[in-house]
PDB file of N, CA and C in Angstrom:
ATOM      1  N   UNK A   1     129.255  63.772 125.315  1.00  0.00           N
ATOM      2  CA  UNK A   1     129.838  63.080 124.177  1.00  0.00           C
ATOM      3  C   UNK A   1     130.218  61.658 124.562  1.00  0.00           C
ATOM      4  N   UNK A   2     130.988  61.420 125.504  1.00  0.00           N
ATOM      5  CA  UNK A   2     131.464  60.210 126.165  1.00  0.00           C
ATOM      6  C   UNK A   2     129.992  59.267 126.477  1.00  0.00           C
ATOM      7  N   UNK A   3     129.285  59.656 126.819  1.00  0.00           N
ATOM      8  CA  UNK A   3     127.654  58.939 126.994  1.00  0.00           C
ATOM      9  C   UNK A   3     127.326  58.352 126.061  1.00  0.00           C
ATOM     10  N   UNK A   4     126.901  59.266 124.717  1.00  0.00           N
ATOM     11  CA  UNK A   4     126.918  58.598 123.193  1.00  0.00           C
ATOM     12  C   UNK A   4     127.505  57.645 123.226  1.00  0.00           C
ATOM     13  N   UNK A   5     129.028  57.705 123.314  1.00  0.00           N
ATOM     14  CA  UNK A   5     129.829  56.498 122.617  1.00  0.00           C
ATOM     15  C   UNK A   5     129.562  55.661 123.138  1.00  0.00           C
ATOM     16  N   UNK A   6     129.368  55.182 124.832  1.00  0.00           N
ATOM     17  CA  UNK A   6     128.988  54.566 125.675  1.00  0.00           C
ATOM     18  C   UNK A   6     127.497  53.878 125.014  1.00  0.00           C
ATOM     19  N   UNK A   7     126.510  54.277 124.818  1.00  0.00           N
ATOM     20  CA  UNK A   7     125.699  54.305 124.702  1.00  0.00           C
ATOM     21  C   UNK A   7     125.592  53.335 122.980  1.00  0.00           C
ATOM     22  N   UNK A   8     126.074  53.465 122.556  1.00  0.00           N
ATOM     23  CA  UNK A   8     126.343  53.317 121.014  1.00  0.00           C
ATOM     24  C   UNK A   8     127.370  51.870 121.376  1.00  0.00           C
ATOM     25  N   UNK A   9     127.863  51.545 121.561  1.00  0.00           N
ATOM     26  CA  UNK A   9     128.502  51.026 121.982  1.00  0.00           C
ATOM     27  C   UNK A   9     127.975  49.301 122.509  1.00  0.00           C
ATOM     28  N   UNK A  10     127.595  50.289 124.059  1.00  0.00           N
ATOM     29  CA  UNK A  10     126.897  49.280 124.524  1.00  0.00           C
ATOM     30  C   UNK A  10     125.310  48.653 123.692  1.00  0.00           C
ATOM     31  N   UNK A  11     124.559  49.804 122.603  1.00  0.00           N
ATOM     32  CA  UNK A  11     123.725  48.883 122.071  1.00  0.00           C
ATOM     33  C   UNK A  11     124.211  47.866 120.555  1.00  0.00           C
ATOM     34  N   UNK A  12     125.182  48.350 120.319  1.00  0.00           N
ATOM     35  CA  UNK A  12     126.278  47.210 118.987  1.00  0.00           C
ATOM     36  C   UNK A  12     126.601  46.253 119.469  1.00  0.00           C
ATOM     37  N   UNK A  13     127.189  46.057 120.685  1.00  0.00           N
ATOM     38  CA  UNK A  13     127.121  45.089 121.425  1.00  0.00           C
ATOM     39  C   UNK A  13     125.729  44.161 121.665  1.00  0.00           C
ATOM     40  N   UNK A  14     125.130  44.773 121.851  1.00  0.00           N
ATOM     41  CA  UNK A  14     123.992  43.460 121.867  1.00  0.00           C
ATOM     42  C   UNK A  14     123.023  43.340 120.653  1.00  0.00           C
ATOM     43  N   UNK A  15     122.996  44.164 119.786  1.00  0.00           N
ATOM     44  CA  UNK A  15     122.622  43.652 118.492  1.00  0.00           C
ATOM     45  C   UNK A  15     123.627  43.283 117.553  1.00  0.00           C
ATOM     46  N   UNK A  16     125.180  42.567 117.865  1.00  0.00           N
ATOM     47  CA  UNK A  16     125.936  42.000 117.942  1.00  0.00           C
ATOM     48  C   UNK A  16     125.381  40.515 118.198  1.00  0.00           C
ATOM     49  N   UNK A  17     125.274  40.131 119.580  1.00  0.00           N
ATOM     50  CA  UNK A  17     124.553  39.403 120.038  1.00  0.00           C
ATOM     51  C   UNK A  17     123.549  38.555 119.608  1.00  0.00           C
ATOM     52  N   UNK A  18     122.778  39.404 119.346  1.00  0.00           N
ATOM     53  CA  UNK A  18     121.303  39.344 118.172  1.00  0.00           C
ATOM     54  C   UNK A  18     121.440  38.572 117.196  1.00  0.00           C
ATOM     55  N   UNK A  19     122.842  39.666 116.920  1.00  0.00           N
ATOM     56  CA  UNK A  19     123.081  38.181 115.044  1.00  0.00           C
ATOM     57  C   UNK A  19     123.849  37.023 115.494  1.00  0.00           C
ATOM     58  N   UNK A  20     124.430  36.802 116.416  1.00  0.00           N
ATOM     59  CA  UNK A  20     124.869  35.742 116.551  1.00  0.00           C
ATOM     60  C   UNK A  20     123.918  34.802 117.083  1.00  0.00           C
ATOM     61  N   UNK A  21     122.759  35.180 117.950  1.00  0.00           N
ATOM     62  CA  UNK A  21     121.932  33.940 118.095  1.00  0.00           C
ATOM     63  C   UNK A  21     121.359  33.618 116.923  1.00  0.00           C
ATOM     64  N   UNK A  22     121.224  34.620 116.102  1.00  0.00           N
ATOM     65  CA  UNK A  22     119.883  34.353 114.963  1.00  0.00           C
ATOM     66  C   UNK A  22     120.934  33.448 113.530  1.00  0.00           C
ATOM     67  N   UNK A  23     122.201  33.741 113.944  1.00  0.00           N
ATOM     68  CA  UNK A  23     123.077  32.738 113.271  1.00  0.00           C
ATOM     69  C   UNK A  23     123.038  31.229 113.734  1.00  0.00           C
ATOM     70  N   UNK A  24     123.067  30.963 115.147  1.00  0.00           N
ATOM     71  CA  UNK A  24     122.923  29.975 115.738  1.00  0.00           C
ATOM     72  C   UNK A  24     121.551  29.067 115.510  1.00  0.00           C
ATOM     73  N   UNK A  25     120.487  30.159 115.018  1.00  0.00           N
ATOM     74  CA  UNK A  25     119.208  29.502 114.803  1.00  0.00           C
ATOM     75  C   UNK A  25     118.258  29.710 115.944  1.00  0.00           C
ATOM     76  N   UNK A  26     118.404  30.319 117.181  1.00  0.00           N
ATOM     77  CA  UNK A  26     117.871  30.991 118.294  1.00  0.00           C
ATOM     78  C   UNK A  26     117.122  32.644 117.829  1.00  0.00           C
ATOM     79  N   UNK A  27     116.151  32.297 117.304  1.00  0.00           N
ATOM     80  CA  UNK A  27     115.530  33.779 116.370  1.00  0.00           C
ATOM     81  C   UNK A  27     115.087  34.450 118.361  1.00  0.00           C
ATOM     82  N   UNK A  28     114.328  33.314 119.076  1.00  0.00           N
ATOM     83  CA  UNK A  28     113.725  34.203 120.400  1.00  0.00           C
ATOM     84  C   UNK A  28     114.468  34.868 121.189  1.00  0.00           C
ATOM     85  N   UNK A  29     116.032  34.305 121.463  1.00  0.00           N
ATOM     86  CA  UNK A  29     116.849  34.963 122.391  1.00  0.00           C
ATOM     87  C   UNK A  29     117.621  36.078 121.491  1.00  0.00           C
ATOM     88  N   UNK A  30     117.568  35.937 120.151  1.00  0.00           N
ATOM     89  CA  UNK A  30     117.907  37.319 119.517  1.00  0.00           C
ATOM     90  C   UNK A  30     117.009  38.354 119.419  1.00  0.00           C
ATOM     91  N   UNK A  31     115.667  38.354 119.530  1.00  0.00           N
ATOM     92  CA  UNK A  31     114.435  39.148 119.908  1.00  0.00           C
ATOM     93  C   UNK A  31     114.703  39.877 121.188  1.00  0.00           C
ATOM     94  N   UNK A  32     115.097  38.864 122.460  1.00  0.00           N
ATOM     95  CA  UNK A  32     115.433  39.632 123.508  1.00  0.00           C
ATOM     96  C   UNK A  32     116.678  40.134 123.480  1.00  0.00           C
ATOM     97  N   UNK A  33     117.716  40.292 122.489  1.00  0.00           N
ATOM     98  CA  UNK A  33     118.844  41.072 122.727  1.00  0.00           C
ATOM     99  C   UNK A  33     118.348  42.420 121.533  1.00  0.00           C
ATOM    100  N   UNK A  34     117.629  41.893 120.655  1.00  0.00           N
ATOM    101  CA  UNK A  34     117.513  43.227 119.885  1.00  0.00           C
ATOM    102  C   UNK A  34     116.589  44.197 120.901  1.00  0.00           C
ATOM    103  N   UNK A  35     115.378  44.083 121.827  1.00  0.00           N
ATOM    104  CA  UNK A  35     114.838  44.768 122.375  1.00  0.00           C
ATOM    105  C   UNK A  35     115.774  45.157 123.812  1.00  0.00           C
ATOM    106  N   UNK A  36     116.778  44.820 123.857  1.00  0.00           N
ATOM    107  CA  UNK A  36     118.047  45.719 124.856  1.00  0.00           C
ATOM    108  C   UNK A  36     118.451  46.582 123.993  1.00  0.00           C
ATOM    109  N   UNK A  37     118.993  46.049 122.897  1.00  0.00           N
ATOM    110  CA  UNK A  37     119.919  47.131 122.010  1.00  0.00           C
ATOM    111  C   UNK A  37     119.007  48.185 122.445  1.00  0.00           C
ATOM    112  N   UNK A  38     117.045  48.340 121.654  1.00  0.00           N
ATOM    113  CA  UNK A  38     116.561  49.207 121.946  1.00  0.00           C
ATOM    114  C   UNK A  38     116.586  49.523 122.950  1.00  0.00           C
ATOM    115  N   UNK A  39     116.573  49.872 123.610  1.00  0.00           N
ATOM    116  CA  UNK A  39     116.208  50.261 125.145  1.00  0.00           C
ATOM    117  C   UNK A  39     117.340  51.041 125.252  1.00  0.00           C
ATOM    118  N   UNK A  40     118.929  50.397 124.962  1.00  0.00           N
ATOM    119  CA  UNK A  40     119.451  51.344 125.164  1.00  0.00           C
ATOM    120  C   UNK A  40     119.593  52.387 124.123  1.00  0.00           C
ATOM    121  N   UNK A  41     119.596  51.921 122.643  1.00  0.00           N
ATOM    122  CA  UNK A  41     119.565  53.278 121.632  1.00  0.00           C
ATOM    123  C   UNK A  41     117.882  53.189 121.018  1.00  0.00           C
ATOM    124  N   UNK A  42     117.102  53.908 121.340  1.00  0.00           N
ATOM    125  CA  UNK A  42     115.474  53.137 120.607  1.00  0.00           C
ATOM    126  C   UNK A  42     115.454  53.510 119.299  1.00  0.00           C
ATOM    127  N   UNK A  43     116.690  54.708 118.767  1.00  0.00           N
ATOM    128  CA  UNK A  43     116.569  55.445 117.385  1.00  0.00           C
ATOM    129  C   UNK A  43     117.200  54.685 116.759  1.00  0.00           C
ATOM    130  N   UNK A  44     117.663  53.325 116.752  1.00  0.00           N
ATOM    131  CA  UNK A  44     118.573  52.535 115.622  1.00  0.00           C
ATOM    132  C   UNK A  44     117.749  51.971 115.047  1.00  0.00           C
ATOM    133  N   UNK A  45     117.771  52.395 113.400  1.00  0.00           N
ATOM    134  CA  UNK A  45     117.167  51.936 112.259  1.00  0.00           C
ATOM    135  C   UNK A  45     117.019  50.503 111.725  1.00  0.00           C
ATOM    136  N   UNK A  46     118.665  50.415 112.500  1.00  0.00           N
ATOM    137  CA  UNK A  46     118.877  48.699 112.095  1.00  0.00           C
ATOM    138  C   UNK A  46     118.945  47.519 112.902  1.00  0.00           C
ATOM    139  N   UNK A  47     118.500  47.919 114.046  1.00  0.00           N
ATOM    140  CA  UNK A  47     117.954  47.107 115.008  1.00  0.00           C
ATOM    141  C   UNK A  47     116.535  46.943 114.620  1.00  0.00           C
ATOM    142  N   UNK A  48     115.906  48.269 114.263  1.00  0.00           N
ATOM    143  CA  UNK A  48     114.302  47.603 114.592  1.00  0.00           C
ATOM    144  C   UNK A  48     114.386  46.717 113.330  1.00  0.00           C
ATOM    145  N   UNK A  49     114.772  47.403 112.130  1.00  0.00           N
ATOM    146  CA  UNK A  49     114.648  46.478 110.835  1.00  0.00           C
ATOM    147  C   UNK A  49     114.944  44.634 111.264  1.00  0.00           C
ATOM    148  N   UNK A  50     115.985  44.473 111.796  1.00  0.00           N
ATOM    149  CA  UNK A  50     116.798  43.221 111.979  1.00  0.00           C
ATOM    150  C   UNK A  50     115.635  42.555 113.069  1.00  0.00           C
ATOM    151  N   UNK A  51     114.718  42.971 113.814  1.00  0.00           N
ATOM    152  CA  UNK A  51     113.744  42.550 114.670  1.00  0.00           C
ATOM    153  C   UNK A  51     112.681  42.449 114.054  1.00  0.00           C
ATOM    154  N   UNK A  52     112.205  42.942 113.172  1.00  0.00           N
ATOM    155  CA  UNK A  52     111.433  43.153 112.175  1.00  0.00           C
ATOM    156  C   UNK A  52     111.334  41.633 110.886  1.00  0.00           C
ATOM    157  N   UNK A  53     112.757  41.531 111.154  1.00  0.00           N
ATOM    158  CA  UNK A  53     112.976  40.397 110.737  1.00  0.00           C
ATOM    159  C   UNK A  53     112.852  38.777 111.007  1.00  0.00           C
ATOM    160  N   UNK A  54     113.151  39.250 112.511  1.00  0.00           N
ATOM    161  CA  UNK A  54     113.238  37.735 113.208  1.00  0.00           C
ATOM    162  C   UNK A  54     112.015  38.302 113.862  1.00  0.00           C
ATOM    163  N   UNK A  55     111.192  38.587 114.353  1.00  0.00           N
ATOM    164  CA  UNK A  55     109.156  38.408 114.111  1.00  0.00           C
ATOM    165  C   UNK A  55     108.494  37.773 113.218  1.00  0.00           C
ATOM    166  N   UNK A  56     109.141  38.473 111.830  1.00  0.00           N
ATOM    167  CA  UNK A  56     108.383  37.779 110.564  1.00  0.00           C
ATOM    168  C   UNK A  56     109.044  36.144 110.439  1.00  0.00           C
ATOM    169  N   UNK A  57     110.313  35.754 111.062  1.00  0.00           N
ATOM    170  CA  UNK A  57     110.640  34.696 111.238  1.00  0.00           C
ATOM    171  C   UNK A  57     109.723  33.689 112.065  1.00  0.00           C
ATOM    172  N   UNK A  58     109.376  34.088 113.268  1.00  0.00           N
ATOM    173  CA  UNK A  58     108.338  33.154 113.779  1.00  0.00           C
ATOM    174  C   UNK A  58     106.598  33.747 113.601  1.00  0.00           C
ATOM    175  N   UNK A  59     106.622  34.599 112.280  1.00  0.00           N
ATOM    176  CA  UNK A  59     105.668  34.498 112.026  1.00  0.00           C
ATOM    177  C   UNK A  59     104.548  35.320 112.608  1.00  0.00           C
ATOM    178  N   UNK A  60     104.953  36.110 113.382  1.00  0.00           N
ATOM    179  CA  UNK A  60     104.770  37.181 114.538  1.00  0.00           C
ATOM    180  C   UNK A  60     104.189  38.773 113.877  1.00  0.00           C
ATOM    181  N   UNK A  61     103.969  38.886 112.608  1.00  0.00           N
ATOM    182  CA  UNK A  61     103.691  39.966 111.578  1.00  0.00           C
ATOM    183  C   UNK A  61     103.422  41.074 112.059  1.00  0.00           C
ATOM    184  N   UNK A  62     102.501  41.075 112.657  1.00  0.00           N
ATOM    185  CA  UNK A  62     102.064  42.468 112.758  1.00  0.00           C
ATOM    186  C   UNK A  62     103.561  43.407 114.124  1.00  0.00           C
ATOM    187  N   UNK A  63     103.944  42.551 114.568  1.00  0.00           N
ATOM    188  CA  UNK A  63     105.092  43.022 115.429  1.00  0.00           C
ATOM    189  C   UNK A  63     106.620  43.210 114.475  1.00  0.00           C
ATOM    190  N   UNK A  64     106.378  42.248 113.023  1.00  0.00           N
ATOM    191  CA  UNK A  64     107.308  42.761 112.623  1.00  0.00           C
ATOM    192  C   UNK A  64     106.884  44.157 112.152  1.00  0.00           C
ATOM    193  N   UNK A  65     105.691  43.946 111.025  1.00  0.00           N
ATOM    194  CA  UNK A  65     105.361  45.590 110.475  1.00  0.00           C
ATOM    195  C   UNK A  65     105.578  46.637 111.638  1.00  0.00           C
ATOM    196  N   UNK A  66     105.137  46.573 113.361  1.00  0.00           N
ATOM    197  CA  UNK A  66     105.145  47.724 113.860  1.00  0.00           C
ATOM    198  C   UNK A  66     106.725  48.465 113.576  1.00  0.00           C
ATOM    199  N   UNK A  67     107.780  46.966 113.867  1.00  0.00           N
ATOM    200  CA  UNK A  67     108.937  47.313 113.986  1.00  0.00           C
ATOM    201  C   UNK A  67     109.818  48.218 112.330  1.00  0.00           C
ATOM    202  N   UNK A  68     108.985  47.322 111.322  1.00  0.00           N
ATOM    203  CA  UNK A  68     109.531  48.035 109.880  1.00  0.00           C
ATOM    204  C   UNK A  68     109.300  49.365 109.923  1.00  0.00           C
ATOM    205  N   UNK A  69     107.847  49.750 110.004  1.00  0.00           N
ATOM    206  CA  UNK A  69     107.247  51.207 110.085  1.00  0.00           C
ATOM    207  C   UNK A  69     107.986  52.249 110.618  1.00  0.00           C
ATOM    208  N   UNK A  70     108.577  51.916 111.743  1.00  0.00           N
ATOM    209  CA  UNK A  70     109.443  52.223 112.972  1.00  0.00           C
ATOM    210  C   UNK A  70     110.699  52.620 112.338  1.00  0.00           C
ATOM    211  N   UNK A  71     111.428  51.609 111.684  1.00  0.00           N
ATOM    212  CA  UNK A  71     112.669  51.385 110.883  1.00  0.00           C
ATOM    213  C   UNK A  71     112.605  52.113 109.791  1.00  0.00           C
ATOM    214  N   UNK A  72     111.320  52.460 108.970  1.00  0.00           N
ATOM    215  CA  UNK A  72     111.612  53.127 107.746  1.00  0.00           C
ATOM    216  C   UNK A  72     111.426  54.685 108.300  1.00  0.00           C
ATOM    217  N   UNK A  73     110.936  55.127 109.114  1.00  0.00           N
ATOM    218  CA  UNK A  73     110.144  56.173 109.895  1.00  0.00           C
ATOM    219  C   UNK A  73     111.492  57.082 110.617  1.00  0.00           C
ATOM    220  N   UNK A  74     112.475  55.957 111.010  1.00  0.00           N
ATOM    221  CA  UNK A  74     113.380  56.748 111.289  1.00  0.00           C
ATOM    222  C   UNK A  74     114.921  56.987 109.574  1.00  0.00           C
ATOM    223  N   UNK A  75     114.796  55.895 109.165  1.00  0.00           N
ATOM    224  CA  UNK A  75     115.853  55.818 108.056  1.00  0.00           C
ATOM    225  C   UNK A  75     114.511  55.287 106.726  1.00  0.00           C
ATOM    226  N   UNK A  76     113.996  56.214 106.179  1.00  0.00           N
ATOM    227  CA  UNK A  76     113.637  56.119 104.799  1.00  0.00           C
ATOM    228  C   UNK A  76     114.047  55.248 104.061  1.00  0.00           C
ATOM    229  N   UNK A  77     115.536  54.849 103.948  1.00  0.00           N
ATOM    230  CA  UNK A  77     115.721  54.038 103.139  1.00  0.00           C
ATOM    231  C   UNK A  77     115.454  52.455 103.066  1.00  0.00           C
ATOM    232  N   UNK A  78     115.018  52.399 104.358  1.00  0.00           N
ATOM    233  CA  UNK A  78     114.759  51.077 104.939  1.00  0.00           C
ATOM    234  C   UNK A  78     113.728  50.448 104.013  1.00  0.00           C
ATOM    235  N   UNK A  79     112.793  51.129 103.496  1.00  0.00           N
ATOM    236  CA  UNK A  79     111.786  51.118 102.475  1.00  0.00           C
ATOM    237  C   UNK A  79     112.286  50.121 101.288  1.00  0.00           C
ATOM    238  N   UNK A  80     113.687  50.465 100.232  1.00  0.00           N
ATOM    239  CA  UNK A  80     113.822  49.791  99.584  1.00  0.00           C
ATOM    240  C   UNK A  80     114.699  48.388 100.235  1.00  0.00           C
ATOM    241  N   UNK A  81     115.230  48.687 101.111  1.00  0.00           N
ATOM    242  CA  UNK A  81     115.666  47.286 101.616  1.00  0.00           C
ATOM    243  C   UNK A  81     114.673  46.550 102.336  1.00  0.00           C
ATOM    244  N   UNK A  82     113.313  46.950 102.450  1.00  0.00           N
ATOM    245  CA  UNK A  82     112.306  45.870 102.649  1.00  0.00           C
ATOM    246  C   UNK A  82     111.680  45.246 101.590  1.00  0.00           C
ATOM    247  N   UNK A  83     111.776  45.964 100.715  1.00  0.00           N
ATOM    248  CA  UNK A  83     111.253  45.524  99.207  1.00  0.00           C
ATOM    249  C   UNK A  83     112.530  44.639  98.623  1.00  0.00           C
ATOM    250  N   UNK A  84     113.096  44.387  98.792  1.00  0.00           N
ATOM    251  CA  UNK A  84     114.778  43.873  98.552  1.00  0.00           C
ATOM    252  C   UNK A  84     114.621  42.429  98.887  1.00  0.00           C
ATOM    253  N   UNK A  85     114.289  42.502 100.457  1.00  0.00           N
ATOM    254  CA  UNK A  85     114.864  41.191 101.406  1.00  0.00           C
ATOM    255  C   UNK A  85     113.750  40.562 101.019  1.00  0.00           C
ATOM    256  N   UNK A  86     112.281  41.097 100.917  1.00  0.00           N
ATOM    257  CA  UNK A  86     111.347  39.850 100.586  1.00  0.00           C
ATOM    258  C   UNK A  86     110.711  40.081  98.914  1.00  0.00           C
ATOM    259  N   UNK A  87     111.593  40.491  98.358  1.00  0.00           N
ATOM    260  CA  UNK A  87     111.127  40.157  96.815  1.00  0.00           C
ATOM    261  C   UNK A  87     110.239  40.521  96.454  1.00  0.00           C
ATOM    262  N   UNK A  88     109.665  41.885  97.088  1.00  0.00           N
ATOM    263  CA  UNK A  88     108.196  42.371  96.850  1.00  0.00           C
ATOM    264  C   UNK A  88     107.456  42.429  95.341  1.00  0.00           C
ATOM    265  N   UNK A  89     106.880  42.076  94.617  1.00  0.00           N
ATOM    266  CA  UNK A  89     106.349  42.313  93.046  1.00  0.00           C
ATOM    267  C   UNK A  89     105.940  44.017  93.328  1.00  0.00           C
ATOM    268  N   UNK A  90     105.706  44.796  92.046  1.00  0.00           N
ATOM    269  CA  UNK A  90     105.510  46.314  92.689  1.00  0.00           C
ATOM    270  C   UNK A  90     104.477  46.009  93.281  1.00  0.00           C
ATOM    271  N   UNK A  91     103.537  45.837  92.538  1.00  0.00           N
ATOM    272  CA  UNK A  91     102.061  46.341  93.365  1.00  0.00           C
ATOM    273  C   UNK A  91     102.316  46.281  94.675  1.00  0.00           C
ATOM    274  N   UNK A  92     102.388  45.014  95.203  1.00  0.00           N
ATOM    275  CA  UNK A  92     102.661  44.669  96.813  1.00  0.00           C
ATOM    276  C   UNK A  92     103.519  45.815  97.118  1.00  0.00           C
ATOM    277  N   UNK A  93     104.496  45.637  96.536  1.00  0.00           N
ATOM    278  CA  UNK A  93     105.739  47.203  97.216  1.00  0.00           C
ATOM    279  C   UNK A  93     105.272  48.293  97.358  1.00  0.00           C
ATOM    280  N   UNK A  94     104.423  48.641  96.882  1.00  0.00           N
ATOM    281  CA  UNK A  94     104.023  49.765  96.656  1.00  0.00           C
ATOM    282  C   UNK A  94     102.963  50.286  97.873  1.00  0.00           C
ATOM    283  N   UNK A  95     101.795  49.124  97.960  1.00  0.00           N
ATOM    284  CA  UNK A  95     101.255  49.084  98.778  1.00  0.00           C
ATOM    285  C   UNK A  95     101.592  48.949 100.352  1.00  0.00           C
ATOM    286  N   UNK A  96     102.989  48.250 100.741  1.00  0.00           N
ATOM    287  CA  UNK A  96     103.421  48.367 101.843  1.00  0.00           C
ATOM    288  C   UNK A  96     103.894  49.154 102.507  1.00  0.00           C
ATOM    289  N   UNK A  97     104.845  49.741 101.539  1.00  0.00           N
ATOM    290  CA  UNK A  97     106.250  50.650 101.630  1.00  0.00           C
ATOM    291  C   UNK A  97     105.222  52.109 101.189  1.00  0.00           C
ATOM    292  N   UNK A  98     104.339  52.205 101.341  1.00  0.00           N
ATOM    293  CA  UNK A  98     103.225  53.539 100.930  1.00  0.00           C
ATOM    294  C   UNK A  98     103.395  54.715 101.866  1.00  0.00           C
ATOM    295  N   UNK A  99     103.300  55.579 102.351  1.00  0.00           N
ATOM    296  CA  UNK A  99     103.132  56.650 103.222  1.00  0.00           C
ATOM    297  C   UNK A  99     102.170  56.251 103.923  1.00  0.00           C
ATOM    298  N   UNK A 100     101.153  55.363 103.546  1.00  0.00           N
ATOM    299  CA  UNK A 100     100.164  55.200 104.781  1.00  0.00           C
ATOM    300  C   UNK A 100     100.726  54.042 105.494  1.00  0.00           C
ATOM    301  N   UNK A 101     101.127  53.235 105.317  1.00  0.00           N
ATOM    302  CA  UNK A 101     102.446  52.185 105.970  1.00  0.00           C
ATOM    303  C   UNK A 101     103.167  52.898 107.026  1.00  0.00           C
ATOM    304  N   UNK A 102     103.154  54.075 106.684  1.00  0.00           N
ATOM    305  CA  UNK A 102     103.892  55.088 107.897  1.00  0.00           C
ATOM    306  C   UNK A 102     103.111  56.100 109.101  1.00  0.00           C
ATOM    307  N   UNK A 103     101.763  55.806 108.670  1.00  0.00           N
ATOM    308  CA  UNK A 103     101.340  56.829 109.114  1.00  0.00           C
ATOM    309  C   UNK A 103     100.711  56.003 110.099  1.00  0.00           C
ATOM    310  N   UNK A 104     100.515  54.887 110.254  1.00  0.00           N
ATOM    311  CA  UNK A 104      99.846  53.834 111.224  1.00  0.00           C
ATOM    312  C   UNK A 104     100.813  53.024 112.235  1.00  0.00           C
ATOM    313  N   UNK A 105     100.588  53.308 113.668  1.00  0.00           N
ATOM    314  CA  UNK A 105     100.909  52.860 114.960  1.00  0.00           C
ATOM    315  C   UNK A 105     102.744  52.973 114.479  1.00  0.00           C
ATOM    316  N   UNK A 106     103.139  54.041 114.253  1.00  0.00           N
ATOM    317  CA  UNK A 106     104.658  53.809 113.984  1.00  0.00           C
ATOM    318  C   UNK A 106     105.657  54.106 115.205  1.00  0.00           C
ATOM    319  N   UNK A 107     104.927  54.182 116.441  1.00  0.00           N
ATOM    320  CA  UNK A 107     105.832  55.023 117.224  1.00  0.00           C
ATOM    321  C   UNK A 107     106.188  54.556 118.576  1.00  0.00           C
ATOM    322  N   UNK A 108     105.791  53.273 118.361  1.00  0.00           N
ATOM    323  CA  UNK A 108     105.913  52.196 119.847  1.00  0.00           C
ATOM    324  C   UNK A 108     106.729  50.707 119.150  1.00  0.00           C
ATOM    325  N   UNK A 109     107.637  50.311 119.464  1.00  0.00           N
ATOM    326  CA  UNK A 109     107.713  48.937 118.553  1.00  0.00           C
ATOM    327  C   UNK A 109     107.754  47.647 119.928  1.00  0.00           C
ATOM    328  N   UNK A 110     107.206  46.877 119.664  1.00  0.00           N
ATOM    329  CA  UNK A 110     106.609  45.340 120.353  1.00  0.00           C
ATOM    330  C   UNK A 110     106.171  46.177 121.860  1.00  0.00           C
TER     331      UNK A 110
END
């Protein structure tokens, strides 16, 4: 039990981190604190999403999609908050956020 918290802990802490560089305007050194967070928790939904984010920031796509896939794969709901943050029209939404969106390379992220 004490491990968890530890564990939980120490990865809030650095996707903590994360948002504060990506506040600062440093999207790359928040890339390398979100891929600690992972490392130490790899099942946080809202790390990969938030990396997912700052990829598609420098434009990096297909590393964000691995990371969304990843993010919706573990928390479903991630789905409508990707359709949310970039204003998807349906069709597009539909087509992204699809079950086959999930069923492709979802299980490794960057």
């Amino acid at each position: 039990m004490a491990e968890t918290y530890w564990i939980k802990k120490e990865s809030q802490e650095l996707f903590d981190k994360a948002i504060e560089m990506e506040a600062e305007g440093n999207t790359v050194e928040a890339i390398r604190f979100y891929q600690k967070a992972l490392q130490v928790n790899p099942k946080n939904a809202q790390t990969l999403y938030n990396l997912g984010i700052a990829y598609a920031t420098l434009e990096r796509v297909d590393q964000a999609i691995r990371c969304w896939k990843r993010a919706i794969w573990l928390e479903p709901n991630f789905r409508d908050e990707l359709v949310k943050a970039f204003a998807l029209d349906d069709e597009l939404s539909e087509t992204l956020v699809s079950d086959d969106f999930l069923t492709y390379d979802c299980c490794k992220v960057a």
